[in-house]
Protein backbone atom coordinates (compact mmCIF):
# COMPACT_ATOMS: atom_id res chain seq x y z
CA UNK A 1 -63.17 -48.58 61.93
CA UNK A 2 -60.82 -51.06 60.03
CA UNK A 3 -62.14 -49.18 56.48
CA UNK A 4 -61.51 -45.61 57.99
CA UNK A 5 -57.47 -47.38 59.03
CA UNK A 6 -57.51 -48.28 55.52
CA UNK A 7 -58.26 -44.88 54.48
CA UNK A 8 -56.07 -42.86 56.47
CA UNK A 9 -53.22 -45.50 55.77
CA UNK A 10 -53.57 -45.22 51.94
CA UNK A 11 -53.68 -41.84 51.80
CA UNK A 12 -50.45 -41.38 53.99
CA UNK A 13 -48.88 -43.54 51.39
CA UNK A 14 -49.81 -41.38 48.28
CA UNK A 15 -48.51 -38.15 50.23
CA UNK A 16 -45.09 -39.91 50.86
CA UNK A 17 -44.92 -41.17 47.05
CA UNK A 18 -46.11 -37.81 45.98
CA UNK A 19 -43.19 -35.87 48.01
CA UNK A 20 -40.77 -38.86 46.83
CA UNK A 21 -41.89 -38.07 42.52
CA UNK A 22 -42.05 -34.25 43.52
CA UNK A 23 -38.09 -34.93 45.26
CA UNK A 24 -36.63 -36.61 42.10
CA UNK A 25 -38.45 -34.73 39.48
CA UNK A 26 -36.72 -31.65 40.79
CA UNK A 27 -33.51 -33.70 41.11
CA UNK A 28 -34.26 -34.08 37.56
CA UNK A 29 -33.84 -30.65 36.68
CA UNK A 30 -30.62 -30.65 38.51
CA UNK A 31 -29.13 -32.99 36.56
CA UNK A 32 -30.20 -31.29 33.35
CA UNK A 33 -29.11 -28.33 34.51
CA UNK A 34 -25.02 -30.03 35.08
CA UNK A 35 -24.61 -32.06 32.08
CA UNK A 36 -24.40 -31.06 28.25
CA UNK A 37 -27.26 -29.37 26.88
CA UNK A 38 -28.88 -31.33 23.80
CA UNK A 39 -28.68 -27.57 21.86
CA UNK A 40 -24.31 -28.51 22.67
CA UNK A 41 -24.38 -31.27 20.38
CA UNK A 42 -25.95 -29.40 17.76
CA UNK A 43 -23.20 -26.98 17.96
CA UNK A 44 -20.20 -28.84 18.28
CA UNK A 45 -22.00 -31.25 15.56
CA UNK A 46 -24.58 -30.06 13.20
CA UNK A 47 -25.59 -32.84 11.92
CA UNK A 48 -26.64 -35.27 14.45
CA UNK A 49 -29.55 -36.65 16.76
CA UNK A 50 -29.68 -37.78 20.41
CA UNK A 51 -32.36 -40.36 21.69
CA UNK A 52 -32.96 -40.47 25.52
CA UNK A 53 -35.08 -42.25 27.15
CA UNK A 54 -34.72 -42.43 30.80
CA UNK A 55 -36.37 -46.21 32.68
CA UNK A 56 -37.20 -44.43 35.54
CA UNK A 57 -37.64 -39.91 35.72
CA UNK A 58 -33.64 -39.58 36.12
CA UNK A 59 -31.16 -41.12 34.19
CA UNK A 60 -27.75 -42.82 34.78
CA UNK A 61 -26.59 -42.44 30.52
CA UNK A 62 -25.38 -38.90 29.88
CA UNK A 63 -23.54 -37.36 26.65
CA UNK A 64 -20.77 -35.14 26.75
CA UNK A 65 -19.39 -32.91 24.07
CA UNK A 66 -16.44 -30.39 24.06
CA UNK A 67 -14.48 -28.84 21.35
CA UNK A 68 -10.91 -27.70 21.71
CA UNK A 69 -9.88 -26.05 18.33
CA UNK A 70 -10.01 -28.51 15.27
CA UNK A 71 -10.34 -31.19 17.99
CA UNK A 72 -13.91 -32.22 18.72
CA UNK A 73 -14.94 -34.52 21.55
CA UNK A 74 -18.02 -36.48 22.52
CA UNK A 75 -18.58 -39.61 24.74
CA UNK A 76 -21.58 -41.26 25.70
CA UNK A 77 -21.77 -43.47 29.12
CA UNK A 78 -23.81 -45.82 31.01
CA UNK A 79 -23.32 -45.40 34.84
CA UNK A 80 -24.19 -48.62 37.01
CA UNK A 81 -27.66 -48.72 37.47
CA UNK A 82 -30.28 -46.36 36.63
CA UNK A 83 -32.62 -43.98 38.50
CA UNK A 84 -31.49 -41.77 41.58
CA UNK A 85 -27.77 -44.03 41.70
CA UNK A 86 -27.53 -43.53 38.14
CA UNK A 87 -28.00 -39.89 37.93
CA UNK A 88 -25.86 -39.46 41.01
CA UNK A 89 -22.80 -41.56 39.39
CA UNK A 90 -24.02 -39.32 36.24
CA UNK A 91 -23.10 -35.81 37.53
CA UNK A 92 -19.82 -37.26 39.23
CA UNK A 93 -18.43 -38.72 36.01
CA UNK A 94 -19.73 -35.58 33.96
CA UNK A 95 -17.27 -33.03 36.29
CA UNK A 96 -14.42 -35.59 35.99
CA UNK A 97 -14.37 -35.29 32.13
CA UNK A 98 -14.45 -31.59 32.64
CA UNK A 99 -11.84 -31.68 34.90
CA UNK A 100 -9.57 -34.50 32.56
CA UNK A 101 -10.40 -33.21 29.10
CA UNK A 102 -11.07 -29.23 29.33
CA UNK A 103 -8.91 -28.08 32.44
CA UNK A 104 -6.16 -30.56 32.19
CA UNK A 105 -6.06 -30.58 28.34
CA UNK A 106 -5.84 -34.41 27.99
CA UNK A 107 -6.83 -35.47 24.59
CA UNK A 108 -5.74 -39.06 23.84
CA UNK A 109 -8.56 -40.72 24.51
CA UNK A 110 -6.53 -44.12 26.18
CA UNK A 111 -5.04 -41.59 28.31
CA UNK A 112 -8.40 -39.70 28.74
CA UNK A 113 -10.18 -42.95 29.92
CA UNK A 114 -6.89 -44.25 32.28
CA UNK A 115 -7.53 -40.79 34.18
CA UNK A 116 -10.88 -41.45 34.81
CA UNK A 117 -10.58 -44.72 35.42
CA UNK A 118 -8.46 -43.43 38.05
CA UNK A 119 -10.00 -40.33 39.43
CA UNK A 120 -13.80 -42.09 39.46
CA UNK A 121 -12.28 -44.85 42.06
CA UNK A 122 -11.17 -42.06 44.45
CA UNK A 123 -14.31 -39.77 43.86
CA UNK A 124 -16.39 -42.85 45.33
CA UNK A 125 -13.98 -43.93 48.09
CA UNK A 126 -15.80 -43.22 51.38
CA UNK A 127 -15.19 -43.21 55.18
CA UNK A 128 -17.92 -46.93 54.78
CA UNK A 129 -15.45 -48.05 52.08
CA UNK A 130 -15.34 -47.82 48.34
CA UNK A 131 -18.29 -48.22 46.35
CA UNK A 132 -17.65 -50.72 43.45
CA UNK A 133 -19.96 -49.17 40.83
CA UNK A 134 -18.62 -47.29 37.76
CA UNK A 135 -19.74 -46.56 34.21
CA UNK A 136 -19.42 -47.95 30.78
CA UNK A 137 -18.63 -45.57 27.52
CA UNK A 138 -17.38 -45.13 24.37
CA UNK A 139 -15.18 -42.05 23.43
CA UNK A 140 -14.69 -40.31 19.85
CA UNK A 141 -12.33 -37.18 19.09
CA UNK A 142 -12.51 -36.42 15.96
CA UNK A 143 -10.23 -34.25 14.40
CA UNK A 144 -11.06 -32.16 11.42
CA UNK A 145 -7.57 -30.87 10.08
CA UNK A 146 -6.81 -34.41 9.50
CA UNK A 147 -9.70 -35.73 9.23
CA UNK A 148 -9.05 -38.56 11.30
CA UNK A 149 -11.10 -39.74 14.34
CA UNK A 150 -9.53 -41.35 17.51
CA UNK A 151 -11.70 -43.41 19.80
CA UNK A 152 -11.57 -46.23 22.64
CA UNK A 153 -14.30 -47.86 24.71
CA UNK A 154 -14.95 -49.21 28.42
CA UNK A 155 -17.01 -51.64 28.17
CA UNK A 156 -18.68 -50.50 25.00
CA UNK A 157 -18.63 -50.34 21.47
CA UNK A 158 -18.67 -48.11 18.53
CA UNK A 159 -20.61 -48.12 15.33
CA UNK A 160 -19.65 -46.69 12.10
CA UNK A 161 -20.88 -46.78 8.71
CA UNK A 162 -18.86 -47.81 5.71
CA UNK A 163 -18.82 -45.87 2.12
CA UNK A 164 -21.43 -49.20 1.00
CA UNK A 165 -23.38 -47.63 3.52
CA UNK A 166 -23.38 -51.17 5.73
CA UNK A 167 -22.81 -49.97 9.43
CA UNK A 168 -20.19 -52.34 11.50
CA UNK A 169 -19.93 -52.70 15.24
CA UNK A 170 -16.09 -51.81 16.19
CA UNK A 171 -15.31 -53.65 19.48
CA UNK A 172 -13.38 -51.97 22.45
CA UNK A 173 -11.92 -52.63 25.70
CA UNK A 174 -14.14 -55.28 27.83
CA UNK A 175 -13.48 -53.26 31.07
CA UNK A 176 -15.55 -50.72 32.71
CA UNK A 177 -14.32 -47.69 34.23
CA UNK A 178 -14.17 -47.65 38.24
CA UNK A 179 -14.45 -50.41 40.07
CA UNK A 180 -12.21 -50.73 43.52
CA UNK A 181 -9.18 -49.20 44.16
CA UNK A 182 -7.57 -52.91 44.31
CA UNK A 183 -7.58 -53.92 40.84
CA UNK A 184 -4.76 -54.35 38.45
CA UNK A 185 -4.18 -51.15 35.89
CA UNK A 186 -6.43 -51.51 32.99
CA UNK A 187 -5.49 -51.12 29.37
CA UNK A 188 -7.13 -49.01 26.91
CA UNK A 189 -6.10 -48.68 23.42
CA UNK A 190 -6.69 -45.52 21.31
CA UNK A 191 -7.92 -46.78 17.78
CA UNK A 192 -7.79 -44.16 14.80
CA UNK A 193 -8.85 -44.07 11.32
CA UNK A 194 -9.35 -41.41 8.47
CA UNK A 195 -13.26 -40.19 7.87
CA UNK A 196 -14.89 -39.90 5.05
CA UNK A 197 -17.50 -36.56 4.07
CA UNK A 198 -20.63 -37.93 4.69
CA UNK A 199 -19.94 -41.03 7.46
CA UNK A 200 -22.20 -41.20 9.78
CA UNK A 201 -20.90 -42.96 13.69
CA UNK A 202 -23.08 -43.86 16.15
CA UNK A 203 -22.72 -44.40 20.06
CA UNK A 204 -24.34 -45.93 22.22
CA UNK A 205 -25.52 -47.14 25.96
CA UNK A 206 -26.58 -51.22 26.50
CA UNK A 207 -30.28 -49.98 26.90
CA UNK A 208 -31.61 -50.01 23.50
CA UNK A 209 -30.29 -53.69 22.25
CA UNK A 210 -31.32 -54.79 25.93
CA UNK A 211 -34.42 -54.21 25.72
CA UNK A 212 -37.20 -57.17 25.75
CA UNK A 213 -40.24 -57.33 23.05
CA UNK A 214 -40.55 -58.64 19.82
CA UNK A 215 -43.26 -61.13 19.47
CA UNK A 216 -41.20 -63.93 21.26
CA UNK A 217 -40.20 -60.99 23.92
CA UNK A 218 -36.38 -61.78 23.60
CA UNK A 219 -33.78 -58.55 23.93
CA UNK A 220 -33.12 -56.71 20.72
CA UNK A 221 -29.71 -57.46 20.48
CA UNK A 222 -26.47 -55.90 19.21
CA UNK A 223 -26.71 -57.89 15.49
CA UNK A 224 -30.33 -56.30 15.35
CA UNK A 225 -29.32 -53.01 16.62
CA UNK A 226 -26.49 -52.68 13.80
CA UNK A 227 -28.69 -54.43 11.33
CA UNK A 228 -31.58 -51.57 12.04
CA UNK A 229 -28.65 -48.81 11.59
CA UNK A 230 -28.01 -49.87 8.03
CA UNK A 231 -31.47 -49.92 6.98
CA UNK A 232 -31.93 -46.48 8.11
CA UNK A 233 -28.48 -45.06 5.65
CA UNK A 234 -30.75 -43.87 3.05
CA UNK A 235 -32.30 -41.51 5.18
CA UNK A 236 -31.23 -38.18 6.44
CA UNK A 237 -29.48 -38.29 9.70
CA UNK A 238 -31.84 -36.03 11.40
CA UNK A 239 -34.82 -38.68 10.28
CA UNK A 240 -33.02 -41.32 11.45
CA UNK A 241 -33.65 -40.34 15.10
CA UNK A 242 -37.58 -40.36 14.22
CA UNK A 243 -36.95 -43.87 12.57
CA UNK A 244 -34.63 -45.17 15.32
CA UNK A 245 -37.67 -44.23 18.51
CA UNK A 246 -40.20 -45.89 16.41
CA UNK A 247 -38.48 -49.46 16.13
CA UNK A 248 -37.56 -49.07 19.76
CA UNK A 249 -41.07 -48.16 20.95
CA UNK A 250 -42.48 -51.37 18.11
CA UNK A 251 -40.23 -54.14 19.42
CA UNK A 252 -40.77 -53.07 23.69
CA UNK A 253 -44.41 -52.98 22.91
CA UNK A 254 -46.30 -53.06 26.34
CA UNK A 255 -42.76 -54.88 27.94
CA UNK A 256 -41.38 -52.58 31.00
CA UNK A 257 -38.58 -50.74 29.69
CA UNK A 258 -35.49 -52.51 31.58
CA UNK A 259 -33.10 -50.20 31.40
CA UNK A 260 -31.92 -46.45 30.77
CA UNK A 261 -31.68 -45.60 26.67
CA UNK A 262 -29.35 -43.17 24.83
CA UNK A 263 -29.05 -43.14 21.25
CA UNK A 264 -26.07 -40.10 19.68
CA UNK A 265 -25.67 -40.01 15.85
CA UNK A 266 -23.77 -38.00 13.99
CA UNK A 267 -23.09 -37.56 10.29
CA UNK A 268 -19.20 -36.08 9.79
């Protein structure tokens, strides 16, 4: 009697994990179906690659790419946590940078982050009181008449290669975006430089240089992360992506993947 309990008990379970994997697959293709399409990217920039690897089915990092005339845009963020959370804060912060970039025509990207900084605290504010989570991301506009590119960061950083081909980490702002509705205004500074034919920039969520492996199964790390762009220079920018997934995949090994991964390139 106690083995037939068992029986009936396990198999209860695996219906009720089934219906839970069958509920966020198809919230899956949802979220797909709201954000930027990968085929976007290639539009806005030819040359370029996009590595995403999700820790759980859904995904809290997203990309999102726009261009407005000579003005192209594209940002890649990290919303607090990962899975279901994730992908809900995901599709919230996607429609706000719709709403800040291509309805209200905001293109300075300090400005660009201050209104979202703003309008992501008042999406989450609730009747149970305001939810503190928010999203780290960097920010690029790069503008071909002048060949200049404009960025700023929450929480994030950029990467860019120099004409020695050695790629540098460019720190930004050390605050996230969100957060409650309490805090002090945050500052975000709009960096901008001339481009050269050929650089190459990368962006980037936490979940690549977090990841543990190696043979003493310590995280990646930034240094190694920007070390492991500059060996790949020599190669084309669309085998980079190919390079990039198999030193990922080496160094996490059989580790659990610890967090959500997203990887954009792109070659100006």
């Amino acid at each position: 009697e106690l083995e037939n309990r068992v029986q009936e008990r396990t198999k209860e379970l695996f219906e009720k994990n089934r219906n839970i994997l069958d509920s966020i697959k198809y919230a899956k293709r949802i979220q797909v179906g709201l954000l930027t399409p990968p085929s976007t990217l290639k539009m806005i920039f030819p040359k370029s690659f996009m590595i995403s690897i999700p820790c759980d089915i859904v995904s809290g990092d997203f990309f999102w790419s726009h261009k407005n005339g000579v003005k192209k845009f594209i940002i890649v963020a990290d919303c607090t946590g990962h899975g279901v959370p994730g992908a809900l804060m995901s599709v919230i912060c996607n429609n706000l940078m719709e709403q800040v970039i291509v309805h209200e025509g905001i293109e300075d990207p300090s400005k660009i982050l201050e209104a979202l900084d703003a309008r992501l605290k008042q999406a989450v504010k609730g009747d149970e009181g305001e939810v503190k989570d928010g999203m780290d991301l960097v920010l690029c506009v790069v503008d071909e008449q002048l060949q200049e590119i404009s960025f700023t960061g929450a929480n994030n950083s950029l990467y860019l290669s120099s004409q020695k081909q050695i790629v540098e980490e460019i720190h930004l702002s050390r605050v996230a975006i969100g957060g409650t509705l309490q805090e002090v205004k945050k500052h975000f500074e709009t960096q901008k430089i001339k481009y050269f034919s050929g650089q190459r920039i990368y962006l980037s969520s936490d979940g690549f240089y977090s990841q543990f492996g190696g043979i003493k199964g310590k995280k990646f790390m930034k240094s190694h992360f920007t070390d492991t762009l500059t060996s790949l220079q020599s190669n084309s920018i669309e085998k980079q992506k190919q390079l990039l997934m198999e030193a990922f995949l080496e160094w996490k090994g059989n580790n659990q993947q610890v967090d959500d991964v997203l990887v954009v390139g792109i070659e100006l």
